[in-house]
C-alpha atoms as a PDB file:
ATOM      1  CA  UNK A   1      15.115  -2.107  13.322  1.00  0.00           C
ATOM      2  CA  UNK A   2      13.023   0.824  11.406  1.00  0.00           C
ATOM      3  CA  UNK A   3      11.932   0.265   7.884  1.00  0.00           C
ATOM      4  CA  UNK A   4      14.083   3.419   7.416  1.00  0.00           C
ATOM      5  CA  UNK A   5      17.475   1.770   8.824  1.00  0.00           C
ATOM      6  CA  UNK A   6      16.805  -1.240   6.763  1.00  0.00           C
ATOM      7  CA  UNK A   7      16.416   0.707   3.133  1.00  0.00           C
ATOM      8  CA  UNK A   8      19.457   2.224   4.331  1.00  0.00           C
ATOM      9  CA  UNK A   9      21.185  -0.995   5.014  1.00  0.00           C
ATOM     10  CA  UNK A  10      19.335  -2.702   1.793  1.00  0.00           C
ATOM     11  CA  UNK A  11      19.550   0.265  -0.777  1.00  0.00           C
ATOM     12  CA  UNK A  12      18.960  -1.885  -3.946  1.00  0.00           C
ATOM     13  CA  UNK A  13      16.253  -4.312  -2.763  1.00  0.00           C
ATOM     14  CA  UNK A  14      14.324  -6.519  -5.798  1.00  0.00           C
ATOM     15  CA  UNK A  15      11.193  -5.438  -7.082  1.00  0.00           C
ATOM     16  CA  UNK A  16       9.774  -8.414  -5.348  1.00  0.00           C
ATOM     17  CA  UNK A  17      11.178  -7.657  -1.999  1.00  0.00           C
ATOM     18  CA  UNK A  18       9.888  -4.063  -2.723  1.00  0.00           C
ATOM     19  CA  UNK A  19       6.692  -5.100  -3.277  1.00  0.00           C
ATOM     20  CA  UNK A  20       6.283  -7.327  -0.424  1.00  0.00           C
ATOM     21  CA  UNK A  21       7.125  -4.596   1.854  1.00  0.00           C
ATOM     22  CA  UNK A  22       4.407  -2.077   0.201  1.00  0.00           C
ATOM     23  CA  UNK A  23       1.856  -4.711   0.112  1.00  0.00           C
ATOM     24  CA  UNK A  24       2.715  -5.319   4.419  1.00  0.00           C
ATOM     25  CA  UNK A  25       2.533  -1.932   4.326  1.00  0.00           C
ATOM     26  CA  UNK A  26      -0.716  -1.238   2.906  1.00  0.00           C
ATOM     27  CA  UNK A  27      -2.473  -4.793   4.472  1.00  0.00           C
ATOM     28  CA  UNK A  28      -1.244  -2.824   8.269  1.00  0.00           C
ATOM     29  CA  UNK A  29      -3.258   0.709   6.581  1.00  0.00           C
ATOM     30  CA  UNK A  30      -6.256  -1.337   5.448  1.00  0.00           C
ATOM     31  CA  UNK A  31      -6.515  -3.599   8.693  1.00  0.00           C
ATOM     32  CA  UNK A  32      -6.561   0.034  10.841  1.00  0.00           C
ATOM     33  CA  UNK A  33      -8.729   1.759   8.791  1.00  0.00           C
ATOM     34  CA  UNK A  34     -10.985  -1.214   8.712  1.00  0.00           C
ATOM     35  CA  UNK A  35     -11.170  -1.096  12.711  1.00  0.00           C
ATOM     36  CA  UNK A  36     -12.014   3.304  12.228  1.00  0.00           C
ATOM     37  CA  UNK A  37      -8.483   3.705  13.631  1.00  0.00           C
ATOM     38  CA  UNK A  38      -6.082   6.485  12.047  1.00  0.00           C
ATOM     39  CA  UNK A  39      -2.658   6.422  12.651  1.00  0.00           C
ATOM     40  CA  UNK A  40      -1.820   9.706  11.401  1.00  0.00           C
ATOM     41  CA  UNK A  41       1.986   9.826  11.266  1.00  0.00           C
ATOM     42  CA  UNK A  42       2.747   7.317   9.010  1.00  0.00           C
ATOM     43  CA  UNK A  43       6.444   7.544   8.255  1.00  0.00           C
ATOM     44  CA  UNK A  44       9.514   4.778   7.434  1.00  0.00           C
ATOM     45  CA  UNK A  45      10.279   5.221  11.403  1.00  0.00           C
ATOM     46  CA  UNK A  46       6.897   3.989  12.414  1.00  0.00           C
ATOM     47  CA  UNK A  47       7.249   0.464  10.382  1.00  0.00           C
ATOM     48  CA  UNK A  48       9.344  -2.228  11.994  1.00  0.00           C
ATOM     49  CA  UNK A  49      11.831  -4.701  10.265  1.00  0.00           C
ATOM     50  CA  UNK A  50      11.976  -8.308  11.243  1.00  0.00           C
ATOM     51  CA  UNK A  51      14.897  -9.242   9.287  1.00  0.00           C
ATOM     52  CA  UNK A  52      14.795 -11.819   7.034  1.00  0.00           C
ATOM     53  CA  UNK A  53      16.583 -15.759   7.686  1.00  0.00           C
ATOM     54  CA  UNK A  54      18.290 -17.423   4.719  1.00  0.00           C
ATOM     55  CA  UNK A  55      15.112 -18.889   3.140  1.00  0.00           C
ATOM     56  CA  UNK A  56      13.209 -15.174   2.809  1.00  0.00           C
ATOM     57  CA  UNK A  57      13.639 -12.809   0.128  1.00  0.00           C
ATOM     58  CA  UNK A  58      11.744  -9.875   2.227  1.00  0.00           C
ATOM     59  CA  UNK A  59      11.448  -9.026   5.866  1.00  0.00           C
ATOM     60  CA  UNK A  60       8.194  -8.779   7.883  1.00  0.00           C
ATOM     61  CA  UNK A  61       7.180  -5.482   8.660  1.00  0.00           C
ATOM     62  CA  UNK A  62       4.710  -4.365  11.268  1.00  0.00           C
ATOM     63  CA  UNK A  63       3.281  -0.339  12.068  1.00  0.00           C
ATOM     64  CA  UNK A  64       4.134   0.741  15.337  1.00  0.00           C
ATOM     65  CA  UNK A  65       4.218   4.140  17.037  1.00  0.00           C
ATOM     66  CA  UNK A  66       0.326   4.925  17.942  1.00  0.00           C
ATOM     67  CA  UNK A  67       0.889   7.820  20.057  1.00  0.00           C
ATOM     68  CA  UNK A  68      -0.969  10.328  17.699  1.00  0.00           C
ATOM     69  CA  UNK A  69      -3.218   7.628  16.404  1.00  0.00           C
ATOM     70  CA  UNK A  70      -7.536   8.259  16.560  1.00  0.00           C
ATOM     71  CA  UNK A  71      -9.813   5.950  17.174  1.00  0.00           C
ATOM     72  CA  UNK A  72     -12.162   7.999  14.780  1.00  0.00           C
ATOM     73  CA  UNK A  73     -11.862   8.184  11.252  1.00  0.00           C
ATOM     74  CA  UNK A  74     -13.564  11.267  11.776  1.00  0.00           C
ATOM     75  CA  UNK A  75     -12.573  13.840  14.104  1.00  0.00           C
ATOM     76  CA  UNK A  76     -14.829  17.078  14.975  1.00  0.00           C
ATOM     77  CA  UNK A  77     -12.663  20.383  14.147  1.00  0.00           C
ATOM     78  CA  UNK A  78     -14.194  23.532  15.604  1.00  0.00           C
ATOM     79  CA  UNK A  79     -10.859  24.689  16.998  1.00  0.00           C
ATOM     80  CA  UNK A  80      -7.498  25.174  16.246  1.00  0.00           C
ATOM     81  CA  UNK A  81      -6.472  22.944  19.398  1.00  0.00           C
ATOM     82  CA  UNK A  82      -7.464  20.095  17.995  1.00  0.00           C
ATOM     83  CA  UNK A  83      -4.366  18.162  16.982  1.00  0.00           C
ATOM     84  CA  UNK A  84      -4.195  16.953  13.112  1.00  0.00           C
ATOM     85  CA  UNK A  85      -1.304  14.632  13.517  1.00  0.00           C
ATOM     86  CA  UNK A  86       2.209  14.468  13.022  1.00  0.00           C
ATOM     87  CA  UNK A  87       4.486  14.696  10.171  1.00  0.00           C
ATOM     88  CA  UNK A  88       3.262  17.552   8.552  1.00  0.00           C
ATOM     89  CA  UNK A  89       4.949  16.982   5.413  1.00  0.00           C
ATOM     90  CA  UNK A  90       3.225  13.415   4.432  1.00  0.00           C
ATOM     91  CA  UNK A  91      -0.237  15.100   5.476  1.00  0.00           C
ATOM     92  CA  UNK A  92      -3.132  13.806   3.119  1.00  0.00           C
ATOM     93  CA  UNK A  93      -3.950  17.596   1.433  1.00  0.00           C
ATOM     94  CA  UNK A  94      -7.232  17.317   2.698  1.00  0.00           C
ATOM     95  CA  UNK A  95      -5.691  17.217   6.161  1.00  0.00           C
ATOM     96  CA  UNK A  96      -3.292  19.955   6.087  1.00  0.00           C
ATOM     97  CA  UNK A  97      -5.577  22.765   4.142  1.00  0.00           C
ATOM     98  CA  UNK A  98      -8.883  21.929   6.596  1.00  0.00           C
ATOM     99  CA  UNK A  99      -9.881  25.148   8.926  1.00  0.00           C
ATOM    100  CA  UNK A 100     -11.852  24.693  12.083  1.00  0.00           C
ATOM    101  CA  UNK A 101     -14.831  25.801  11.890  1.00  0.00           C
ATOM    102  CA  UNK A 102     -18.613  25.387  13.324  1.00  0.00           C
ATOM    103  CA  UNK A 103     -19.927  21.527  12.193  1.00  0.00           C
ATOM    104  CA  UNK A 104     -16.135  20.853  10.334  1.00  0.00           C
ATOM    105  CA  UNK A 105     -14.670  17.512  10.723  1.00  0.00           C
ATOM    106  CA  UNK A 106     -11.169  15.645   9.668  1.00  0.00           C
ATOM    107  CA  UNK A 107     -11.671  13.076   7.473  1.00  0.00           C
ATOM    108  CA  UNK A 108      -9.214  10.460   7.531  1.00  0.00           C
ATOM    109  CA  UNK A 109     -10.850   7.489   5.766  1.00  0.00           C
ATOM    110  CA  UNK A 110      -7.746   8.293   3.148  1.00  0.00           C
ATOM    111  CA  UNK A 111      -5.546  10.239   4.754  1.00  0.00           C
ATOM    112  CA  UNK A 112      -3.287   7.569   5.671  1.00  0.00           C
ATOM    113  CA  UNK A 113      -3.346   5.951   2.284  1.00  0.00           C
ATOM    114  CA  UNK A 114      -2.060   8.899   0.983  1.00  0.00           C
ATOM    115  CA  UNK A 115       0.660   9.186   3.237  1.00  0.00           C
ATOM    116  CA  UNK A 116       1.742   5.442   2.661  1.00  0.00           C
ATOM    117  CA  UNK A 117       1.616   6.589  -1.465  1.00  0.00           C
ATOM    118  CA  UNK A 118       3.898   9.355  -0.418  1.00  0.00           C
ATOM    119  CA  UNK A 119       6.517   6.658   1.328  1.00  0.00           C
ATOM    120  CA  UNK A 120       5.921   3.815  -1.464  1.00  0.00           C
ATOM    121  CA  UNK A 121       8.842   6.511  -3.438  1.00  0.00           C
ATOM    122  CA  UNK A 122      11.625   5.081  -0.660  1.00  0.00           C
ATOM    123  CA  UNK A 123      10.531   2.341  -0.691  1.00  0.00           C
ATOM    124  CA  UNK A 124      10.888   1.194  -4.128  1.00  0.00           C
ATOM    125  CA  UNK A 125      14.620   3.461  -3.805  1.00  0.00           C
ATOM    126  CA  UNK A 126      13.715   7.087  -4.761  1.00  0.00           C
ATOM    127  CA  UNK A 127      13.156  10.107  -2.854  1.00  0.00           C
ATOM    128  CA  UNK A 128      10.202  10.893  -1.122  1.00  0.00           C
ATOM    129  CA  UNK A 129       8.960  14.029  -3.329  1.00  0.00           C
ATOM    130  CA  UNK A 130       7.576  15.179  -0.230  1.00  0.00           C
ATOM    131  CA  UNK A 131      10.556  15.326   1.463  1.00  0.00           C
ATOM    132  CA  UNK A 132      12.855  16.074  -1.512  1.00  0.00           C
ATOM    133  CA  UNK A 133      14.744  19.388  -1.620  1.00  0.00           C
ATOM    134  CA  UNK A 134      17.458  19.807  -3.807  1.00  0.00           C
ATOM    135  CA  UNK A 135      19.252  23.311  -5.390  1.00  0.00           C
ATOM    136  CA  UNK A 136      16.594  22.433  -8.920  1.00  0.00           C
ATOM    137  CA  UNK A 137      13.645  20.833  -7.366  1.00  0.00           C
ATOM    138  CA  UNK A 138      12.315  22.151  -4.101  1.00  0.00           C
ATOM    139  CA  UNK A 139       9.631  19.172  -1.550  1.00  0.00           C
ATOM    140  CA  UNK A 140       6.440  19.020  -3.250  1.00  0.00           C
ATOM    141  CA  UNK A 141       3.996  20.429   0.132  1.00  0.00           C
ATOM    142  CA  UNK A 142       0.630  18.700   0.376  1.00  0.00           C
ATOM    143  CA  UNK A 143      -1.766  21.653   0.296  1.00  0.00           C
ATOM    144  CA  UNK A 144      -1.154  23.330  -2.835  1.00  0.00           C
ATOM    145  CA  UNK A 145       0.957  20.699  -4.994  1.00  0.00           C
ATOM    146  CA  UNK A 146      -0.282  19.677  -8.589  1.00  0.00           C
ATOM    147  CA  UNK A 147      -0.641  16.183  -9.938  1.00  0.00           C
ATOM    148  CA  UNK A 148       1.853  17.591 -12.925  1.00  0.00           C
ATOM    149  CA  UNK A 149       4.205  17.963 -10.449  1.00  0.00           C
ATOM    150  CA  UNK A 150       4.706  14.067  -8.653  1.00  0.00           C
ATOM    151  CA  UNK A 151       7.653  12.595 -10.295  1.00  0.00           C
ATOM    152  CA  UNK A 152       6.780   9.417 -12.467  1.00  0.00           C
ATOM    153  CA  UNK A 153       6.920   6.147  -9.941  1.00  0.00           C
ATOM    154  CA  UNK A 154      10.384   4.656  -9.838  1.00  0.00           C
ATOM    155  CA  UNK A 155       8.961   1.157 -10.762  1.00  0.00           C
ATOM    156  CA  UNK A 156       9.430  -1.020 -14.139  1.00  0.00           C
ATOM    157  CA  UNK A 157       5.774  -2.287 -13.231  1.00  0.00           C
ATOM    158  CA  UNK A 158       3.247  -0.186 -14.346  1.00  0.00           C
ATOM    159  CA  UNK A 159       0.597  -1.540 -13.028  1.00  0.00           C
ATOM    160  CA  UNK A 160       2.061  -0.155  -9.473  1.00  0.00           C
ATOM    161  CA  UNK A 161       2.598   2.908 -10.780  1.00  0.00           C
ATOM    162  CA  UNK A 162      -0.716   3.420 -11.752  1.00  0.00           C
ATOM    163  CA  UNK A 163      -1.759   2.660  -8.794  1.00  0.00           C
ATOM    164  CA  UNK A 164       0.090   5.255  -6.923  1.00  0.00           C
ATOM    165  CA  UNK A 165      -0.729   8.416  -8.755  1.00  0.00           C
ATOM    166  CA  UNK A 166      -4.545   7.444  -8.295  1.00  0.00           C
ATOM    167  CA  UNK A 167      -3.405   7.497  -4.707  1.00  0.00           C
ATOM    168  CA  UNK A 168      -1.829  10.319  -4.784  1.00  0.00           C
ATOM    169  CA  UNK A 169      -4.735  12.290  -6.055  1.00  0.00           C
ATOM    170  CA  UNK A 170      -5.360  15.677  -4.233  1.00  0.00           C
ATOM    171  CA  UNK A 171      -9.136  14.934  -3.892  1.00  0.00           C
ATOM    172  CA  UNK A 172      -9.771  11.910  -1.411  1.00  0.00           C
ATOM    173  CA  UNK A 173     -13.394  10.747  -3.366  1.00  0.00           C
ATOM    174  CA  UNK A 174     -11.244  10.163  -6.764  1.00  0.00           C
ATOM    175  CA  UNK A 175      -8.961   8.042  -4.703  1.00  0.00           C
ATOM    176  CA  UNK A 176      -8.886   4.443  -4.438  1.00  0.00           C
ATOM    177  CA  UNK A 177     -10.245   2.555  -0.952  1.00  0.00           C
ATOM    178  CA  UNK A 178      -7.923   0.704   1.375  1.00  0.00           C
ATOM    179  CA  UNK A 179      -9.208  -2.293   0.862  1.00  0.00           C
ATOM    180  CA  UNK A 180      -8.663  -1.827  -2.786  1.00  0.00           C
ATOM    181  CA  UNK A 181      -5.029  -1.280  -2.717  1.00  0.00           C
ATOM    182  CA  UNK A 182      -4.556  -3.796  -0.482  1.00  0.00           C
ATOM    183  CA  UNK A 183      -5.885  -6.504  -2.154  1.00  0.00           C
ATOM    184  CA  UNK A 184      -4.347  -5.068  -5.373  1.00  0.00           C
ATOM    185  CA  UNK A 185      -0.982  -5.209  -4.003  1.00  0.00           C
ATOM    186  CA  UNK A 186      -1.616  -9.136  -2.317  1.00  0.00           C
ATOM    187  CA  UNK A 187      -2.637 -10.180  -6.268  1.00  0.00           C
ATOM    188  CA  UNK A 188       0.388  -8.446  -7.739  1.00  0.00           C
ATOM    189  CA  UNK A 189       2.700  -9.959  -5.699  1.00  0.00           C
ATOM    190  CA  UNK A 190       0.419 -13.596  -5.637  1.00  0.00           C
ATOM    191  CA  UNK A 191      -0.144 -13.823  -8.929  1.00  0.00           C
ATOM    192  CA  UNK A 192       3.213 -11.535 -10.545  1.00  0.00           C
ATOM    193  CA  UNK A 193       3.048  -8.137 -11.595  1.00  0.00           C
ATOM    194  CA  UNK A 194       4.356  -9.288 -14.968  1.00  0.00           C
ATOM    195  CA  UNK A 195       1.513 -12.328 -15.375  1.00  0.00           C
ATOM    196  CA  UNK A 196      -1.201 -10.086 -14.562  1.00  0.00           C
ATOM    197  CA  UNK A 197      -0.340  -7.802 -16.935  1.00  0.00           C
ATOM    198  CA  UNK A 198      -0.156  -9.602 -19.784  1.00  0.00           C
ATOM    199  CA  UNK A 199      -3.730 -11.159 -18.342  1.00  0.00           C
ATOM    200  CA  UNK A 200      -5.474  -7.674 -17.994  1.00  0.00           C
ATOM    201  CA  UNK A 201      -3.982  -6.426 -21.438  1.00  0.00           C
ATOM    202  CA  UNK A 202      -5.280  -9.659 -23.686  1.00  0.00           C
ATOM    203  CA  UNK A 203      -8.072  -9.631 -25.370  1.00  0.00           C
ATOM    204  CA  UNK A 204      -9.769 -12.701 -24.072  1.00  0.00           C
ATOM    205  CA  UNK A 205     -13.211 -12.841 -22.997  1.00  0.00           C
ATOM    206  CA  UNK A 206     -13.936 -12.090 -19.334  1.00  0.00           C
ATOM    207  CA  UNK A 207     -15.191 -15.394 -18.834  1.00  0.00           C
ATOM    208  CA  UNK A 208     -12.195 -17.050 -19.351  1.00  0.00           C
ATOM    209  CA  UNK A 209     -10.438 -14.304 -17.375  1.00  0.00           C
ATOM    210  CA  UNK A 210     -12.457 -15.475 -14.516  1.00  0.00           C
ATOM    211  CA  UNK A 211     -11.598 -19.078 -14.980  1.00  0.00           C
ATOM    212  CA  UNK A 212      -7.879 -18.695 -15.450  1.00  0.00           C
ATOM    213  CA  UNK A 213      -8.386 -17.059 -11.999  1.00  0.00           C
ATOM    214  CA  UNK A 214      -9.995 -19.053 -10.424  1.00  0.00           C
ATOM    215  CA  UNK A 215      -8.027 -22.151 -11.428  1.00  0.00           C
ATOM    216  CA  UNK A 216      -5.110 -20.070 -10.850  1.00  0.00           C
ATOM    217  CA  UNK A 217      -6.141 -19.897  -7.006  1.00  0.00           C
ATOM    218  CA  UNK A 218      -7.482 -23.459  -6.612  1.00  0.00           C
ATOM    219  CA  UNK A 219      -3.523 -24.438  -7.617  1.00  0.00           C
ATOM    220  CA  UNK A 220      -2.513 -22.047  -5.364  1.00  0.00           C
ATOM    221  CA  UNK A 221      -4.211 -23.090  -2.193  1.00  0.00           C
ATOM    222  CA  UNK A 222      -3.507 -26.751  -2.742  1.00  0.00           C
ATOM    223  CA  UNK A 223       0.666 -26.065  -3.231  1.00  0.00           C
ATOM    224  CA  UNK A 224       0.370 -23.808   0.052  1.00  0.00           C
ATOM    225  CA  UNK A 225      -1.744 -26.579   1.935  1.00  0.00           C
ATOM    226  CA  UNK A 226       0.714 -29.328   0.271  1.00  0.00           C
ATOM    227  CA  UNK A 227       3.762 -27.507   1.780  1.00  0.00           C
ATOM    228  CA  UNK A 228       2.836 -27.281   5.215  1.00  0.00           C
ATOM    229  CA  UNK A 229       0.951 -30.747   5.677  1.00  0.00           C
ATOM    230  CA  UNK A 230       3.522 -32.560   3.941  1.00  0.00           C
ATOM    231  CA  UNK A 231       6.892 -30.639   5.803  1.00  0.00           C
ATOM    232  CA  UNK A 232       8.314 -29.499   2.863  1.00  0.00           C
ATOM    233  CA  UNK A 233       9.467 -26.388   3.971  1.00  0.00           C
ATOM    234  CA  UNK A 234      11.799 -26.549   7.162  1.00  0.00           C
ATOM    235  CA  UNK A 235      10.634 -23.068   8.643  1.00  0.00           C
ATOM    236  CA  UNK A 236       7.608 -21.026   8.099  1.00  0.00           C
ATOM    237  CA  UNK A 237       9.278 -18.265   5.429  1.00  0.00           C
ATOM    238  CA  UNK A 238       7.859 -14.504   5.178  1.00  0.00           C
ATOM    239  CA  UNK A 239       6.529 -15.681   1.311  1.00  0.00           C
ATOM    240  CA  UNK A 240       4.667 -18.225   3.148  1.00  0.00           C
ATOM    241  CA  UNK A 241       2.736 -16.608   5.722  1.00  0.00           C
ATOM    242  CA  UNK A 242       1.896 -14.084   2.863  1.00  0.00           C
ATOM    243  CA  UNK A 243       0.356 -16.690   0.862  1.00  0.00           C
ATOM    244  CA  UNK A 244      -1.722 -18.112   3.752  1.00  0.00           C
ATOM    245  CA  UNK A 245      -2.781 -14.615   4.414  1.00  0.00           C
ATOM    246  CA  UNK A 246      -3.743 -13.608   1.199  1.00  0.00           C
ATOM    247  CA  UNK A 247      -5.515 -16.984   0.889  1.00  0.00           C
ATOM    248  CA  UNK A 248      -6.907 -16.433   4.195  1.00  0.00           C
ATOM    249  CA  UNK A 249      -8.872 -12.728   3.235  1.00  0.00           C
ATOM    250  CA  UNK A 250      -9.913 -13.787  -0.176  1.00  0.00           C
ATOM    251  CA  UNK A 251     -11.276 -16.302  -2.259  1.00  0.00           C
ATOM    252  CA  UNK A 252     -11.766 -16.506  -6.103  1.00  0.00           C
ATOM    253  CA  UNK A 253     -15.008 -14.677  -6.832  1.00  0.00           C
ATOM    254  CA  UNK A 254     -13.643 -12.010  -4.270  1.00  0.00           C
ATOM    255  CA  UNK A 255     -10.514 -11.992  -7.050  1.00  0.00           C
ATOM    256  CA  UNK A 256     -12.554 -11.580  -9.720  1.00  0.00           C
ATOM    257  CA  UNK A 257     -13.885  -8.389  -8.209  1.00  0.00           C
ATOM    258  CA  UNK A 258     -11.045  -6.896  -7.162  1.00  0.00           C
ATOM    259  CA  UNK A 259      -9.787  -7.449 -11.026  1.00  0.00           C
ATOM    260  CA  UNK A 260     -12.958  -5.822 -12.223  1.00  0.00           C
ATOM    261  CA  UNK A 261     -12.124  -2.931 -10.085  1.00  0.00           C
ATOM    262  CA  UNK A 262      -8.803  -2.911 -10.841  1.00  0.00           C
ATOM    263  CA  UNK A 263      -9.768  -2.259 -14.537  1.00  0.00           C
ATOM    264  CA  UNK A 264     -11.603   0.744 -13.360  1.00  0.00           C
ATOM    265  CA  UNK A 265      -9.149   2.074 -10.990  1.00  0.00           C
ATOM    266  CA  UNK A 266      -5.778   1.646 -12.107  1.00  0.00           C
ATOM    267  CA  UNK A 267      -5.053   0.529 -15.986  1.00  0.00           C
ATOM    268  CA  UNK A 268      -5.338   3.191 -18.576  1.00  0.00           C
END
């Protein structure tokens, strides 16, 4: 089943479920682009649903549909015959406006992110604003649309939100990386949007910022290794094999970066 068949199947999902589909999501963009591969018609079509059993509270997705993928993140563009991808309407703006010329190239180190901000709207049960046409509002269209213009997030977290509209940002260099949002996404849904809010906006010293942390993910890795050594979970659930992933890519100092960057990126 599609991503987009399951949203219309599941049209009030939980924030958590929400998020644990965008962070999938995102972890499929990052793992591509870390591997120079583009996919570059990134749509809810192109993700695949495993649904969930009784003991998950979000499906597995997976990316699928490489036929107009590159194995370059950058593509020469001296001709108009060179193909820029598919889905023209969730093409990163620097994408759609680039003009072959002598020496140009396609840059899609954060094309695809953009495109995945774009589709982060259905998935969290709003319209695409790239898609959207109605009799007041008309689609936003990636090569000339302002930031004014993107409709606020439809999230109660704003620490996602925030996130999104530095995604969204016309110019690629004031965008965040991959990896970035990726790990961004795995600690909001880790740690709880709600928690790591109330960490980020307290006063407290960073050094005890960093040890909450990092005590935080020493409890974490012993309750995940607890669970499957001592059988206390009959089946392998979806919110397992995210922890063990997430605790698989990072480990605590790696968290305490990604928090420091965070600060940079996304809170205001």
């Amino acid at each position: 089943m599609s991503l987009k068949k399951y949203l219309i199947l599941n049209p009030f999902p939980t924030e958590h479920c929400s998020l644990a589909i965008l962070t999938q999501c995102f972890e499929s963009i990052d793992f591509l682009n870390q591997n120079q591969i583009a996919h570059r018609d990134l749509k809810l079509d192109n993700f695949l649903v495993q649904l969930p059993n009784e003991n998950d509270d979000f499906p597995w997705i997976v990316i699928t549909d490489f036929g107009l993928c590159s194995t370059s993140l950058k593509i020469p563009y001296e001709t108009w015959e060179v193909c820029k991808g598919g889905n023209s309407a969730l093409m990163a703006p620097e994408i759609k406006t680039a003009c072959p010329r002598k020496h140009a190239i396609l840059d899609y180190e954060k094309a695809d992110l953009w495109s995945m901000g774009t589709i982060a709207y259905e998935i969290f049960g709003a319209l695409n604003p790239f898609y959207r046409k109605t009799i007041d509002q008309h689609a936003l269209d990636g090569a000339n649309y302002c930031a004014d213009h993107i409709p606020p997030f439809p999230s109660r977290l704003p620490l996602l939100a925030s996130m999104v509209k530095k995604i969204l940002r016309r110019n690629p260099d004031e965008r965040p990386s991959t990896s970035l949002v990726s790990a961004y996404c795995h600690l909001l849904l880790q740690y709880g949007p709600k928690q790591l809010n109330a960490l980020l906006a307290s006063e407290d010293n960073r050094q005890l910022h960093n040890q909450i942390m990092k005590s935080w993910f020493k409890l974490l890795s012993y309750r995940t290794l607890f669970e499957i050594t001592n059988k206390t979970i009959s089946r392998i659930s979806n919110s397992y094999r995210m922890k063990v992933m997430f605790l698989a890519k990072y480990n605590s100092n790696q968290l305490i970066n990604i928090i420091d960057q965070s600060l940079s990126e996304f809170i205001v």
